[in-house]
Protein backbone atom coordinates (compact mmCIF):
# COMPACT_ATOMS: atom_id res chain seq x y z
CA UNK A 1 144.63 128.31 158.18
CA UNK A 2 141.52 126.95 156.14
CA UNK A 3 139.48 124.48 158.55
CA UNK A 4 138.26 122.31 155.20
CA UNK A 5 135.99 120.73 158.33
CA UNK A 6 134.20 123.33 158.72
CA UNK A 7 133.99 124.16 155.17
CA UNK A 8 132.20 120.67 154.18
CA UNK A 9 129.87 120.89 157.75
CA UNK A 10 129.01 124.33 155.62
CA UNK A 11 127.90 123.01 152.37
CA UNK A 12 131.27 123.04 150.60
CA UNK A 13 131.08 119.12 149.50
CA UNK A 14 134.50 116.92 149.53
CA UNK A 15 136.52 120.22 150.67
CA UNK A 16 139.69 118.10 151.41
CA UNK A 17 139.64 116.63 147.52
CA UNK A 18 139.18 119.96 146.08
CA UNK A 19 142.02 121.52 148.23
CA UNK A 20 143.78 122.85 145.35
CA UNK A 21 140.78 125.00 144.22
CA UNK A 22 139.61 126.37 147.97
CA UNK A 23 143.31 127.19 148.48
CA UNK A 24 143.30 129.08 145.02
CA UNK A 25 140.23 131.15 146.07
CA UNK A 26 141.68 131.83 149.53
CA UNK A 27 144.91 133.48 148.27
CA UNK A 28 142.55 136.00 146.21
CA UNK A 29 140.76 137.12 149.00
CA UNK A 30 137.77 135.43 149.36
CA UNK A 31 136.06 134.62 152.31
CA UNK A 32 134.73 131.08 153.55
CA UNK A 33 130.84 132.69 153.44
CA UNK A 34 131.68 133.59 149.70
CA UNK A 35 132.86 130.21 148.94
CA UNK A 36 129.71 128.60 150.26
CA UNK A 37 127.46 130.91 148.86
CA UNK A 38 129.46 130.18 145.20
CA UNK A 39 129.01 126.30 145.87
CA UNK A 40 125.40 126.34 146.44
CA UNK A 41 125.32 128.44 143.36
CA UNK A 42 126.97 125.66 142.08
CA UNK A 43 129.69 128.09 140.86
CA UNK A 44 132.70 127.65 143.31
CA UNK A 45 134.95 126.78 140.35
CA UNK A 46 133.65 130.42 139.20
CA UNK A 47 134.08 132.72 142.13
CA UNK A 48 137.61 133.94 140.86
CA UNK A 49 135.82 135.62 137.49
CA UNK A 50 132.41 135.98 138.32
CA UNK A 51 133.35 138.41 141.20
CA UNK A 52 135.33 140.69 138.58
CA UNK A 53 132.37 140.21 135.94
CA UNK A 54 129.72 142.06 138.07
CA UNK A 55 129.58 145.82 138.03
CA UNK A 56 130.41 145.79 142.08
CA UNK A 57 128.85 144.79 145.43
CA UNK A 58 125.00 144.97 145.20
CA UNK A 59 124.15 147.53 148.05
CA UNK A 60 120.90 148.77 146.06
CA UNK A 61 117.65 146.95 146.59
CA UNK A 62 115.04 147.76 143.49
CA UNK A 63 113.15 150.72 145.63
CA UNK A 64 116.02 152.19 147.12
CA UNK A 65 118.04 151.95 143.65
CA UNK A 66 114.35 154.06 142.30
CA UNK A 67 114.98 156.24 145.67
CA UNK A 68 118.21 157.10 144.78
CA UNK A 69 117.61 158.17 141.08
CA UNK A 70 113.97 160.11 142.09
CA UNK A 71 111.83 157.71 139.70
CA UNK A 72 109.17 155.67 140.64
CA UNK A 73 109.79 152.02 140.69
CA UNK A 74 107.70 150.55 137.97
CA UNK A 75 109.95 153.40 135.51
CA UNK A 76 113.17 152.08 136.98
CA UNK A 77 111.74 148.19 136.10
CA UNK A 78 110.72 149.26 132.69
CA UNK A 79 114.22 150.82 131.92
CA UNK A 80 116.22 147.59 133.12
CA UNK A 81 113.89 145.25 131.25
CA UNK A 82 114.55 148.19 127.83
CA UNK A 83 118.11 147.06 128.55
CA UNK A 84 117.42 143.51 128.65
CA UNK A 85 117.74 142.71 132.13
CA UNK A 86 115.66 141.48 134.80
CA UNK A 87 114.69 143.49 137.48
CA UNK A 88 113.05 141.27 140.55
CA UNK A 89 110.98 143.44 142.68
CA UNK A 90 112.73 141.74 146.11
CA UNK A 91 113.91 143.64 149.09
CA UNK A 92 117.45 141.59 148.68
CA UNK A 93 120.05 143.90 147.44
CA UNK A 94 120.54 143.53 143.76
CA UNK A 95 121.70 147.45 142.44
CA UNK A 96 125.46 148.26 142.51
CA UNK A 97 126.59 151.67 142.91
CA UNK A 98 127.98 151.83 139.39
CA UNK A 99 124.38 150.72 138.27
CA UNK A 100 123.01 153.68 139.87
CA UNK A 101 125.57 155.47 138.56
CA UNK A 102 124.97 154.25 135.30
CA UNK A 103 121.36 154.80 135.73
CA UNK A 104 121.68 158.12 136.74
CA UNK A 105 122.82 158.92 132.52
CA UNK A 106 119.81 157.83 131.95
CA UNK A 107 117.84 159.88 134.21
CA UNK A 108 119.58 162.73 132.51
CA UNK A 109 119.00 162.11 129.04
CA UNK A 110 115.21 161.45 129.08
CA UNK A 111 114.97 164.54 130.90
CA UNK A 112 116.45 166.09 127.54
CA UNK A 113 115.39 164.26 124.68
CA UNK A 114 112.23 162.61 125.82
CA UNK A 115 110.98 159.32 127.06
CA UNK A 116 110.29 157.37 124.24
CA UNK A 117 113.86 158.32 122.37
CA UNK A 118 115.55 157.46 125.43
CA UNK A 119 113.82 154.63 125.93
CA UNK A 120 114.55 153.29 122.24
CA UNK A 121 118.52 154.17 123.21
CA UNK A 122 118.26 151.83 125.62
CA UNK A 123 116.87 148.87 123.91
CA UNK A 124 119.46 149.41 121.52
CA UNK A 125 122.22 149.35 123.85
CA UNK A 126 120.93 146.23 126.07
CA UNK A 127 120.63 144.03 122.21
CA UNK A 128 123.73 145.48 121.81
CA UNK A 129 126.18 144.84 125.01
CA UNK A 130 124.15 141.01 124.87
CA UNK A 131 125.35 140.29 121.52
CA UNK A 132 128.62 141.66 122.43
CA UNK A 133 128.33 139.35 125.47
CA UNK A 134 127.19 136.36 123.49
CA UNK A 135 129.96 137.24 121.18
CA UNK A 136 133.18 137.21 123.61
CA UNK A 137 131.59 134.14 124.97
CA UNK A 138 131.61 132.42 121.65
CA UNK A 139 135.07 133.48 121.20
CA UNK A 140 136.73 132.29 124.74
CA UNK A 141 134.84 129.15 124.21
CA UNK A 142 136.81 128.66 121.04
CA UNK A 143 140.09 130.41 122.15
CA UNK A 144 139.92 129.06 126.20
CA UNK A 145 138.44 125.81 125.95
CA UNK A 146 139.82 125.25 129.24
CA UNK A 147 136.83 127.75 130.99
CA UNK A 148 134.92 124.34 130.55
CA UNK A 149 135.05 121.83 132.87
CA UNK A 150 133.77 119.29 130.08
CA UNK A 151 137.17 120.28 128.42
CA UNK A 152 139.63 120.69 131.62
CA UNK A 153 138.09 117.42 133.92
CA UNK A 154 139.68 120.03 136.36
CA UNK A 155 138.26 122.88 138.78
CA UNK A 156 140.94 124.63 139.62
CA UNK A 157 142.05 124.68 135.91
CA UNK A 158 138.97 125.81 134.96
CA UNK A 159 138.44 128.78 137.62
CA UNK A 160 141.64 130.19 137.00
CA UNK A 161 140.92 130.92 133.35
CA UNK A 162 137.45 132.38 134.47
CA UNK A 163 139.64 134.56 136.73
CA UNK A 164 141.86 135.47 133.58
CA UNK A 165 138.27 136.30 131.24
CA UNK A 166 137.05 138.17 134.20
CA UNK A 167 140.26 140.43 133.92
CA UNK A 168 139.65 141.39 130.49
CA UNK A 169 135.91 143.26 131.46
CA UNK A 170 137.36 146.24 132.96
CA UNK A 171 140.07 146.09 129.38
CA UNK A 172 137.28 146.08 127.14
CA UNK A 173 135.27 149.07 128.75
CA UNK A 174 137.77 150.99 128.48
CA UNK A 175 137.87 150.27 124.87
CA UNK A 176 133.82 150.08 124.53
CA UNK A 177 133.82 153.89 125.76
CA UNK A 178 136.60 154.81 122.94
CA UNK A 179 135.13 153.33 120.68
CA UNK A 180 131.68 154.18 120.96
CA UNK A 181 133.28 158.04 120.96
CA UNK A 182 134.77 157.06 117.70
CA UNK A 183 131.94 156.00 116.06
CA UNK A 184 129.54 158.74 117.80
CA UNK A 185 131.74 161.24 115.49
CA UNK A 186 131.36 159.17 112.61
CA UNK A 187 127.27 159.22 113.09
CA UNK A 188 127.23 162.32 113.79
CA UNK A 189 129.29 163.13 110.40
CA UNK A 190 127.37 160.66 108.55
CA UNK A 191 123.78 162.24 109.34
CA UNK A 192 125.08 165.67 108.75
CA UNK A 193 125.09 164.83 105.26
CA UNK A 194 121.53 163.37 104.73
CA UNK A 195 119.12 164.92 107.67
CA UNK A 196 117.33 167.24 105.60
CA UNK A 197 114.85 168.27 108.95
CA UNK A 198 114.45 167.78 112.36
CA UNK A 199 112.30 164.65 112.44
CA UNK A 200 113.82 161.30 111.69
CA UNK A 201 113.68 161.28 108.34
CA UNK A 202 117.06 160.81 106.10
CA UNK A 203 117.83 160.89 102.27
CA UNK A 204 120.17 158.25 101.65
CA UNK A 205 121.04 154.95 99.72
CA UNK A 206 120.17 151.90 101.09
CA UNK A 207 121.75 148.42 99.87
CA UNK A 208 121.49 144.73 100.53
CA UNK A 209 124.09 142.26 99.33
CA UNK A 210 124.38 138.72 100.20
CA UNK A 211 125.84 135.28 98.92
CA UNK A 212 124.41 132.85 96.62
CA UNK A 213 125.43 129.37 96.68
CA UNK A 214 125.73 129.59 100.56
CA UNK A 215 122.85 127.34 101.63
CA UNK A 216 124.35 124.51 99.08
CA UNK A 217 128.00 125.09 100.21
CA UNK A 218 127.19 125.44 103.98
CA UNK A 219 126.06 121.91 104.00
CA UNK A 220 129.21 120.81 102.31
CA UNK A 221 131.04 122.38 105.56
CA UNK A 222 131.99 121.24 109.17
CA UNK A 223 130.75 123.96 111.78
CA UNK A 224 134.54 125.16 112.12
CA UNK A 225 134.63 125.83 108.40
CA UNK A 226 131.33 127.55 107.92
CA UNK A 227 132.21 130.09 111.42
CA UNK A 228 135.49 131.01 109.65
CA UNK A 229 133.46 131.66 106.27
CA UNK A 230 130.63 133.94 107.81
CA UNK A 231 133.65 135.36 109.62
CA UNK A 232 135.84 136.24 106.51
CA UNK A 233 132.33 137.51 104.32
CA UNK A 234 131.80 140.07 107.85
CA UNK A 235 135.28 141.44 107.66
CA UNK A 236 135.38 141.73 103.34
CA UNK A 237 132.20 143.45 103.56
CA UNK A 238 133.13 145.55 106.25
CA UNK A 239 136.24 146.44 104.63
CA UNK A 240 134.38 147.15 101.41
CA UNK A 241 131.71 148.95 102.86
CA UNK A 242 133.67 151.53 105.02
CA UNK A 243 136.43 152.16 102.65
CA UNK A 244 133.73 153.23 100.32
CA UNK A 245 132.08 155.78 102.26
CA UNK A 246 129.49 153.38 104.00
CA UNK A 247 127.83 152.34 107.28
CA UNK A 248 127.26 149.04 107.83
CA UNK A 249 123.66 148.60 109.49
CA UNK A 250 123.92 144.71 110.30
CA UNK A 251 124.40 141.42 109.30
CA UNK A 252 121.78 138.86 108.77
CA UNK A 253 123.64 135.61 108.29
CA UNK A 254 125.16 135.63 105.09
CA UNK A 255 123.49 139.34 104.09
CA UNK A 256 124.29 142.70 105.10
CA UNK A 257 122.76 145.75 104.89
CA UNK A 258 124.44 149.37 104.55
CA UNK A 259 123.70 152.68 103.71
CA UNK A 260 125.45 155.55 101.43
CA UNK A 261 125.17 158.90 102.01
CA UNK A 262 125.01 159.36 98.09
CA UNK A 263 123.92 156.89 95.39
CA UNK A 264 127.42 157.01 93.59
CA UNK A 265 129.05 155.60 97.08
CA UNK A 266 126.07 153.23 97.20
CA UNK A 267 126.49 152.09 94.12
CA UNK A 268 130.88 151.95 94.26
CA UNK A 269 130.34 149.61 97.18
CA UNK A 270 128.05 147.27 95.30
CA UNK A 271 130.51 147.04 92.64
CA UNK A 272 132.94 145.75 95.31
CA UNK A 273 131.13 143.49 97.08
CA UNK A 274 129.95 141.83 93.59
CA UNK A 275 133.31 142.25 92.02
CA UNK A 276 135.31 140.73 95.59
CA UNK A 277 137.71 138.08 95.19
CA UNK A 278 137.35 136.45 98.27
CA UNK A 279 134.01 134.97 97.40
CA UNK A 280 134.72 133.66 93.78
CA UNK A 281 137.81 132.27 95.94
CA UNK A 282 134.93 130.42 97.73
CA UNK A 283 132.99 129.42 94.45
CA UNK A 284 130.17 132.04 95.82
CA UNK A 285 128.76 135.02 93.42
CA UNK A 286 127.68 138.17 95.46
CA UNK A 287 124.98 139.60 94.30
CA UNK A 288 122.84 143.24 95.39
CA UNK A 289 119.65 145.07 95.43
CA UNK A 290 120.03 149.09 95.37
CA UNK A 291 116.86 151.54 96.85
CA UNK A 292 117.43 155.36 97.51
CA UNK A 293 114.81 157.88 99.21
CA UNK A 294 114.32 159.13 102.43
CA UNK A 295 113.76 156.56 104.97
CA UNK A 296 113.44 156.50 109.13
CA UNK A 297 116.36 155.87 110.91
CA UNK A 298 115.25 155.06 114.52
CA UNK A 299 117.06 152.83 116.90
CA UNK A 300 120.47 152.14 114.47
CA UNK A 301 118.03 151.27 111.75
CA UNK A 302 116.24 152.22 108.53
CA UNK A 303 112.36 151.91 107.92
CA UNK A 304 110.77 152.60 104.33
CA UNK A 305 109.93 152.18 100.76
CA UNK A 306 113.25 152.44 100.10
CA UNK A 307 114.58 149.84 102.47
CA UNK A 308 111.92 147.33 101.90
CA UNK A 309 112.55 147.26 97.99
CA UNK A 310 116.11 146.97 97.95
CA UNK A 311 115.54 144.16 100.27
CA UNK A 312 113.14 142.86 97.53
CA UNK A 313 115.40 143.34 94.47
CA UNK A 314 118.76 141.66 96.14
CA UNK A 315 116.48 138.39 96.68
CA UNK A 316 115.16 138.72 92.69
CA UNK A 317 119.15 139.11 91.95
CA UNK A 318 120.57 136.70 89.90
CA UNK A 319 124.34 135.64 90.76
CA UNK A 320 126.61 138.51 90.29
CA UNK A 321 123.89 140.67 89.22
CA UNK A 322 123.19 144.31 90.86
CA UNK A 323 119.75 145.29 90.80
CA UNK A 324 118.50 149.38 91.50
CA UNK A 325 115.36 150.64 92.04
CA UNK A 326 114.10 153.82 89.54
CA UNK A 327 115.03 156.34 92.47
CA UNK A 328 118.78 155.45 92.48
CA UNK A 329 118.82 155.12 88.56
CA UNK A 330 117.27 158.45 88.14
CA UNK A 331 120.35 159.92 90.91
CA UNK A 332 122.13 158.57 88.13
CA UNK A 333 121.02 158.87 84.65
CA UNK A 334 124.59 158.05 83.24
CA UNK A 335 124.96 154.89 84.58
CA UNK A 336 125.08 151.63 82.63
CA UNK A 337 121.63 150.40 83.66
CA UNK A 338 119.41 148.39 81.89
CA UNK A 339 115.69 148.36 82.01
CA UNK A 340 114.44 144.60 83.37
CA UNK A 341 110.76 143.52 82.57
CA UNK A 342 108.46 144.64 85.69
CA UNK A 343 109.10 142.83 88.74
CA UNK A 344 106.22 141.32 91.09
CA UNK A 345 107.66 141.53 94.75
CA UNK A 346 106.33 140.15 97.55
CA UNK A 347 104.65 143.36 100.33
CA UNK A 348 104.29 145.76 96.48
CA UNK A 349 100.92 145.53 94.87
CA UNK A 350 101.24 146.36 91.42
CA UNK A 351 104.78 145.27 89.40
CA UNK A 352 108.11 147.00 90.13
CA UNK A 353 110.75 148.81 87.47
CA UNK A 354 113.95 148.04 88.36
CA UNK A 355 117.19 148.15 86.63
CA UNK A 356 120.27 145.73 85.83
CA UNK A 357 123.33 147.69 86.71
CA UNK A 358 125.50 146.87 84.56
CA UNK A 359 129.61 146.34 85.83
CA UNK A 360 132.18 148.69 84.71
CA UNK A 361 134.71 147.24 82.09
């Protein structure tokens, strides 16, 4: 029998009024301590789904968490803050056993590979799981308006949709960990067919794409409108880009950038992209700039000549226009390409050759 006296004398303010909620919380387990602890969190309409968002019961403090993996502290700190996390040095408890767990992969792996690659593993995955993070919140916001109280005027409404988000977490690790395993095979594919050594170094095409006319039409747009726009250009160019061969290396508002193991599959998806529907559906022209070389491909991304003038020659595009540097036009002698006058690009310091590609008929 809940004693709601009790429960105000404790810090739970107007218990009796929020009856509905307290009794919600009390049928799922939770204890009078964890409800007052939750309200002067100021998250009592949260308990429900924050207790299935966190990894498990901190048992761990910082030390004994280092302790338990056999690294020293100040390592431990620098590997939580490489995955984007804060790591207070306290003596409170703040380490789950899964975390440890967790840890203990990495542990393992620097051990094999190194410090530094590990390290840059990390940092990848901690931008990685945030944006994913940032990303399902985005979408629940949109899809379960109700998980705000600004939107429900209602606590109990609101904490039992955070209870239903917090049951999708353990869902979607099961499907992170397939699909990460997917696309480890597909990396590992991919780079067996342009690592030409053992250092970092790859030979492959590089390609930027983006819109033009999207500044000018994104003004024209409510917020709902432009979201469902930078949505539809992700999953064309997505589309485009892995049905020709590609890897999509990330988006950059209304760019991408991708890489080709080969400059014909480079080139076939810039065709694509420039030739898609969808955006002359929109009134937008696509338009590309093409490099090819070897490049360094550290931490899910590409660093180089290469990369930096294709990144050059898609913003000297005009609409519709494909633009390739002399590396991927001599891959490709045959090619309709047409000689431009030299090019002066911002970071080069002497005039650039570069080539209209011309579309096929």
């Amino acid at each position: 029998m809940l004693d709601f006296d009790a429960l105000e004398a404790a810090g739970i303010a107007n218990a009796r009024e929020r009856a509905g909620l307290i009794e919600y919380l009390d049928g799922l387990g939770f204890t009078a301590q964890e409800m007052v602890d939750a309200e002067r969190r100021g998250r009592l309409f949260g308990l429900a789904g924050d207790a299935l968002q966190r990894s498990g019961q901190p048992i761990f403090t910082l030390r004994e968490a280092a302790g338990e993996l056999g690294v020293p502290v100040e390592e431990l700190i620098r590997a939580w803050h490489a995955l984007g996390l804060s790591a207070p040095d306290t003596d409170e408890p703040v380490f789950s056993q899964i975390d440890v767990d967790g840890l203990a992969s990495w542990v393992a792996m620097k051990s094999a590979v190194g410090d530094e690659p590990t390290m840059t593993l990390l940092r990848v995955l901690g931008a990685s799981m945030a944006r994913l993070a940032e990303a399902g919140s985005t979408a629940i916001r949109l899809g379960m308006p109700d998980i705000q109280m600004e939107h429900s005027a209602d606590e109990l409404t609101t904490a039992m949709t955070y209870r239903r988000v917090g049951e999708f977490i353990p869902r979607l690790g099961v499907l992170i960990d397939a699909v990460f395993r997917h696309h480890t095979v597909s990396a590992r594919t991919y780079f067996e067919g342009v690592i030409r050594d053992a250092s970092a170094s790859v030979v492959c095409g590089i390609g930027f794409a983006d819109l033009t006319g999207f500044t000018a039409l994104s003004q024209q747009l409510s917020a709902t409108e432009l979201s469902d726009l930078l949505v539809e250009f992700a999953a064309a160019v997505s589309d485009v880009v892995l049905t020709d061969g590609g890897r999509v290396v990330k988006f950059i508002g209304d760019e991408v950038m991708w890489v080709s193991s080969t400059p014909e599959k480079l080139v076939k998806v810039a065709f694509d992209l420039v030739e898609h529907p969808g955006a002359r559906e929109a009134g937008l022209q696509v338009r590309a700039g093409l490099g090819y070389g070897s490049v360094l491909a550290i931490g899910g991304d590409y660093f180089g000549t290469p990369v930096n003038l294709a990144a050059r020659l898609v913003a000297a595009a005009a609409p519709g226009q494909i633009l390739i540097s002399t590396d991927v036009r001599d891959e490709l002698p045959d090619s309709a390409a047409i000689l431009q006058d030299p090019l002066v690009l911002k970071g080069f310091d002497t005039p650039v050759t570069a080539y209209d590609l011309y579309l096929p008929p």
